[in-house]
PDB file of N, CA and C in Angstrom:
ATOM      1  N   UNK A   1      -8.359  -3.492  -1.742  1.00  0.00           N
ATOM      2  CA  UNK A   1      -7.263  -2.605  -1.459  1.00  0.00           C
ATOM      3  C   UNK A   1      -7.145  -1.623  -2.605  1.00  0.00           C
ATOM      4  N   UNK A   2      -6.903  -0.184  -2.499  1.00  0.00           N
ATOM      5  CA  UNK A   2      -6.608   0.238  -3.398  1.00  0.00           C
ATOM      6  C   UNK A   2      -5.152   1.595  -2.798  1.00  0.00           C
ATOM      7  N   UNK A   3      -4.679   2.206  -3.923  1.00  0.00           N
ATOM      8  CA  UNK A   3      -3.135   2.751  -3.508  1.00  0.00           C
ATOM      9  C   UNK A   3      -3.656   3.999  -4.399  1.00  0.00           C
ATOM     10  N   UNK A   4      -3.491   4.896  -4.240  1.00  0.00           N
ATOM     11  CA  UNK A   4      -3.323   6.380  -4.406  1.00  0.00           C
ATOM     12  C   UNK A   4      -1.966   6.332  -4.668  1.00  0.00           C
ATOM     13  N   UNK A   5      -1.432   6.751  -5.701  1.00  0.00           N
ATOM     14  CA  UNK A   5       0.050   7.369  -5.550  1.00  0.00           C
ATOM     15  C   UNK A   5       0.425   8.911  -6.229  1.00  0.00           C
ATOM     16  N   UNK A   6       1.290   9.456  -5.524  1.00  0.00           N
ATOM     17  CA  UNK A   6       1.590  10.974  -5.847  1.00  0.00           C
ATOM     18  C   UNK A   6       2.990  10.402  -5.913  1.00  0.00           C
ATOM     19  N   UNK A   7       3.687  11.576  -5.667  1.00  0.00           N
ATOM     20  CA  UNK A   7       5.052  11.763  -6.203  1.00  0.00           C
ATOM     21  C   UNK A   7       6.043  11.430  -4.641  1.00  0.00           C
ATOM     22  N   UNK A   8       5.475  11.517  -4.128  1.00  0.00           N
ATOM     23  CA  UNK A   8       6.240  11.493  -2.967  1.00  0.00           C
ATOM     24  C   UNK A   8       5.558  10.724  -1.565  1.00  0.00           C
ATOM     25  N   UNK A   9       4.228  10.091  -2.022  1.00  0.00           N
ATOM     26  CA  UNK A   9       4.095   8.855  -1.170  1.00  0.00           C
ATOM     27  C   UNK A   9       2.456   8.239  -1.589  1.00  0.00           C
ATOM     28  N   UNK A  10       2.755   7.105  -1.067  1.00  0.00           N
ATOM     29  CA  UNK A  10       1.508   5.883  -1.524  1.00  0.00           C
ATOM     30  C   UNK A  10       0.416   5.588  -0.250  1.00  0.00           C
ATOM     31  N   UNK A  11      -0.831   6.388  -0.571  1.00  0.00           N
ATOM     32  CA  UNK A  11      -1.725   5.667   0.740  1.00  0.00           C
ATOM     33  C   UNK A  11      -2.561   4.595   0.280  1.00  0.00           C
ATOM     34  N   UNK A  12      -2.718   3.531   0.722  1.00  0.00           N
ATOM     35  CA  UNK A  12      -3.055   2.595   0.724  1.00  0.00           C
ATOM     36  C   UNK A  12      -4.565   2.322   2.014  1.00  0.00           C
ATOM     37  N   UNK A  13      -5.373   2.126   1.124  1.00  0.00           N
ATOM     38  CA  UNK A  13      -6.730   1.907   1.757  1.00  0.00           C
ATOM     39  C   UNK A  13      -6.730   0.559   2.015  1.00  0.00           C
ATOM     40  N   UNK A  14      -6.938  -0.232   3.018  1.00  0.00           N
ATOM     41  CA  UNK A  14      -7.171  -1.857   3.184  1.00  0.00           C
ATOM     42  C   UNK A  14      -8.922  -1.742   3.036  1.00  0.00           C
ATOM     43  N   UNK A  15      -9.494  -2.218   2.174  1.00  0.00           N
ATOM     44  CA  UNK A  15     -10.794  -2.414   2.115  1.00  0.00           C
ATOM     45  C   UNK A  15     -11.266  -4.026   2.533  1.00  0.00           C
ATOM     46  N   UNK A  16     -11.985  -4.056   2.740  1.00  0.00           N
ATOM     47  CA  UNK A  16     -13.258  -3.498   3.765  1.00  0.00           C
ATOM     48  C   UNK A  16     -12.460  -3.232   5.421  1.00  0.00           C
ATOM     49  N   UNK A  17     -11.693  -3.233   5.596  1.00  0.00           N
ATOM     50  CA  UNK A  17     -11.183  -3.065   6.820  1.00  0.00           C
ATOM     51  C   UNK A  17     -10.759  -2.007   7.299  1.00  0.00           C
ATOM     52  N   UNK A  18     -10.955  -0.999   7.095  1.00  0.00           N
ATOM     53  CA  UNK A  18     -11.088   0.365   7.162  1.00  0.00           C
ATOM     54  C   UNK A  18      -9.844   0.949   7.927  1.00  0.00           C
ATOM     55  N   UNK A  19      -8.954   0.418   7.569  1.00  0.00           N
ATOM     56  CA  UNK A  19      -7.324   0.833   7.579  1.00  0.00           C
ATOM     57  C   UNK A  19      -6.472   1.721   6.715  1.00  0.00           C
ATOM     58  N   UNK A  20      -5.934   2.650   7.284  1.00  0.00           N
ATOM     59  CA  UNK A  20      -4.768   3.600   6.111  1.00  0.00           C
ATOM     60  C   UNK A  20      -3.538   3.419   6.497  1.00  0.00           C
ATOM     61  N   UNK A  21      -3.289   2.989   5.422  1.00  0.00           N
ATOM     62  CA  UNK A  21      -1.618   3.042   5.656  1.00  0.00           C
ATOM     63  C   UNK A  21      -1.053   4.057   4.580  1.00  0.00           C
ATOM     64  N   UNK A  22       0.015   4.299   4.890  1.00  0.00           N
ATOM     65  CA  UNK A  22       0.813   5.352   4.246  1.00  0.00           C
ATOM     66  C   UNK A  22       2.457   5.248   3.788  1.00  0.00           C
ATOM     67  N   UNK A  23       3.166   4.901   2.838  1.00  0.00           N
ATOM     68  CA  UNK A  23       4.134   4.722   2.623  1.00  0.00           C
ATOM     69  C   UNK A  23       5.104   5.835   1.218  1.00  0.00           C
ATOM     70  N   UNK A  24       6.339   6.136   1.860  1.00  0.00           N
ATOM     71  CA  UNK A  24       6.748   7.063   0.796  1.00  0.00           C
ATOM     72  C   UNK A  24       7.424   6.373  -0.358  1.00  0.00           C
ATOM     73  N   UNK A  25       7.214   7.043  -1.402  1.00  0.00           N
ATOM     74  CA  UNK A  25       7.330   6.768  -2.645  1.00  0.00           C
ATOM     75  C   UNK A  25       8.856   6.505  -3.201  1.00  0.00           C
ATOM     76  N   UNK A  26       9.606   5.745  -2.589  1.00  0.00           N
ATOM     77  CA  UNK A  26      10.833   5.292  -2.797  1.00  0.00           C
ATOM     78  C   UNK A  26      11.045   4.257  -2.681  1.00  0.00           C
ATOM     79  N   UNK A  27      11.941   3.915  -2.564  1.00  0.00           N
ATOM     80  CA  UNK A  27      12.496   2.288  -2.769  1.00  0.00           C
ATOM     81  C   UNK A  27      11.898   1.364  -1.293  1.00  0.00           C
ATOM     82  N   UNK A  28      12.880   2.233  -0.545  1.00  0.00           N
ATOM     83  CA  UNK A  28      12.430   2.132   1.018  1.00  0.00           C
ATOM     84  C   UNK A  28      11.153   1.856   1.429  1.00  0.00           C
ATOM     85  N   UNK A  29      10.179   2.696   0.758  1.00  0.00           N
ATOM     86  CA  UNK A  29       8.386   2.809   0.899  1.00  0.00           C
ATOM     87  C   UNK A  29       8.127   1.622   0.083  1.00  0.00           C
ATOM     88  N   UNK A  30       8.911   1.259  -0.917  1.00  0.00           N
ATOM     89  CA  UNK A  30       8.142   0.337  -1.506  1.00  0.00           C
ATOM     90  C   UNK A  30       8.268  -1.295  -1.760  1.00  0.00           C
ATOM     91  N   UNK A  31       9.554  -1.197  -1.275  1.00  0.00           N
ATOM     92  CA  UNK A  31       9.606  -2.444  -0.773  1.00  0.00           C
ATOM     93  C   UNK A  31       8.804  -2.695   0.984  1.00  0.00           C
ATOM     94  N   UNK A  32       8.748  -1.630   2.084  1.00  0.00           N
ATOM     95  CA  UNK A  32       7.675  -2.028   2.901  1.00  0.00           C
ATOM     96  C   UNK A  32       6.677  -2.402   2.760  1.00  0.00           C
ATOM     97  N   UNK A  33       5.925  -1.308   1.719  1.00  0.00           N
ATOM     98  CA  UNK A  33       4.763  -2.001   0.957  1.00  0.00           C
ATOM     99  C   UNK A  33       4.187  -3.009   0.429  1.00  0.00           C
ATOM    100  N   UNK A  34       5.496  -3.350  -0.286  1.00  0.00           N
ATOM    101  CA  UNK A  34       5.584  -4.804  -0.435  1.00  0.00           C
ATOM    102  C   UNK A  34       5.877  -5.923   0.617  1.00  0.00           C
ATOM    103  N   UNK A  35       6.862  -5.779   1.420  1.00  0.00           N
ATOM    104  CA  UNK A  35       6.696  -6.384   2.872  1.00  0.00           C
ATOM    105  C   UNK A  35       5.000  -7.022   3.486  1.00  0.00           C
ATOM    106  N   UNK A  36       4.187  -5.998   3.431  1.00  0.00           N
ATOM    107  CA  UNK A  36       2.834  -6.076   4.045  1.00  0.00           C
ATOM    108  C   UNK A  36       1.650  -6.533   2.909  1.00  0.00           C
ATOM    109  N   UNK A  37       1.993  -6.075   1.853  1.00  0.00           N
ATOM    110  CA  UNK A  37       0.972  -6.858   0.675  1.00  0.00           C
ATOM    111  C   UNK A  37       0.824  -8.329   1.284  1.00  0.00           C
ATOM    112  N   UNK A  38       2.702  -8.530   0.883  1.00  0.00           N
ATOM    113  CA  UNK A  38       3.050 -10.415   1.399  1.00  0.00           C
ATOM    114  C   UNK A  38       2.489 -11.239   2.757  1.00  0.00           C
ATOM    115  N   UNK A  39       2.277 -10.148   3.613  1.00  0.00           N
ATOM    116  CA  UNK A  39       2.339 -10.570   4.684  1.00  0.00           C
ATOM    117  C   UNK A  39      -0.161 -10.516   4.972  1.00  0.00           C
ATOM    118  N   UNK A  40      -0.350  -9.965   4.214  1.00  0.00           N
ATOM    119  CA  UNK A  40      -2.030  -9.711   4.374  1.00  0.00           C
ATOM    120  C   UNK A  40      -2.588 -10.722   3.549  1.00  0.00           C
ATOM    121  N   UNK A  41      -1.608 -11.557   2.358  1.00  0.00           N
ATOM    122  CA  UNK A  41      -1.925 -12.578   1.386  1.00  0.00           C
ATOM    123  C   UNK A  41      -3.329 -11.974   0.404  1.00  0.00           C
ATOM    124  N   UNK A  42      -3.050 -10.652   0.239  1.00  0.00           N
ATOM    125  CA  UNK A  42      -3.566  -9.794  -1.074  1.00  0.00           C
ATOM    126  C   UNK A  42      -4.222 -10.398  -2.158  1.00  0.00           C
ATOM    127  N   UNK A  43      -5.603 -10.056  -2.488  1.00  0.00           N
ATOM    128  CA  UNK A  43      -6.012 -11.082  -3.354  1.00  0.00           C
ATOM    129  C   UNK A  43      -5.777 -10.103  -5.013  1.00  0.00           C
ATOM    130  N   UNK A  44      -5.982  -8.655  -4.589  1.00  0.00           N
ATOM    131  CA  UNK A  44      -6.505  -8.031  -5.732  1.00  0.00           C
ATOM    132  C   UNK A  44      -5.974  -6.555  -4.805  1.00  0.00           C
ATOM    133  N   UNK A  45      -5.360  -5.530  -5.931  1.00  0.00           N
ATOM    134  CA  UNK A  45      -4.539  -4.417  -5.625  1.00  0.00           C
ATOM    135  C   UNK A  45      -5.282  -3.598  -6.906  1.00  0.00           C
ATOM    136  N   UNK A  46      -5.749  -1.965  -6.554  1.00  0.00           N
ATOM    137  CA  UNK A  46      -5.991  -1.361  -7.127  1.00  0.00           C
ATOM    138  C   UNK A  46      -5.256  -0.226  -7.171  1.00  0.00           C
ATOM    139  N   UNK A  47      -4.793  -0.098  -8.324  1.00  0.00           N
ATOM    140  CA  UNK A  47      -3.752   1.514  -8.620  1.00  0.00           C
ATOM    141  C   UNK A  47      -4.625   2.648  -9.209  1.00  0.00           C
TER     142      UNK A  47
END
């Protein structure tokens, strides 16, 4: 997995699974984010 972040939102690559997700860069965005980390059981996160 790795996360791109700008100022105003976080895309998130699921690797090898060739998924984008996209979340904005606030509280709101980032606790979803966090929502779905929890929920994929994330081994390793790249910023």
């Amino acid at each position: 997995m790795e996360i791109d972040i700008s100022k105003e939102k976080l895309d998130v690559d699921l690797c090898p699974r060739d998924e984008f997700l996209q979340f904005r860069n606030d509280e709101e965005g980032i606790d979803e984010l966090m929502e779905c980390l929890l929920s994929l059981s994330v081994a390793c996160v790249v910023i």
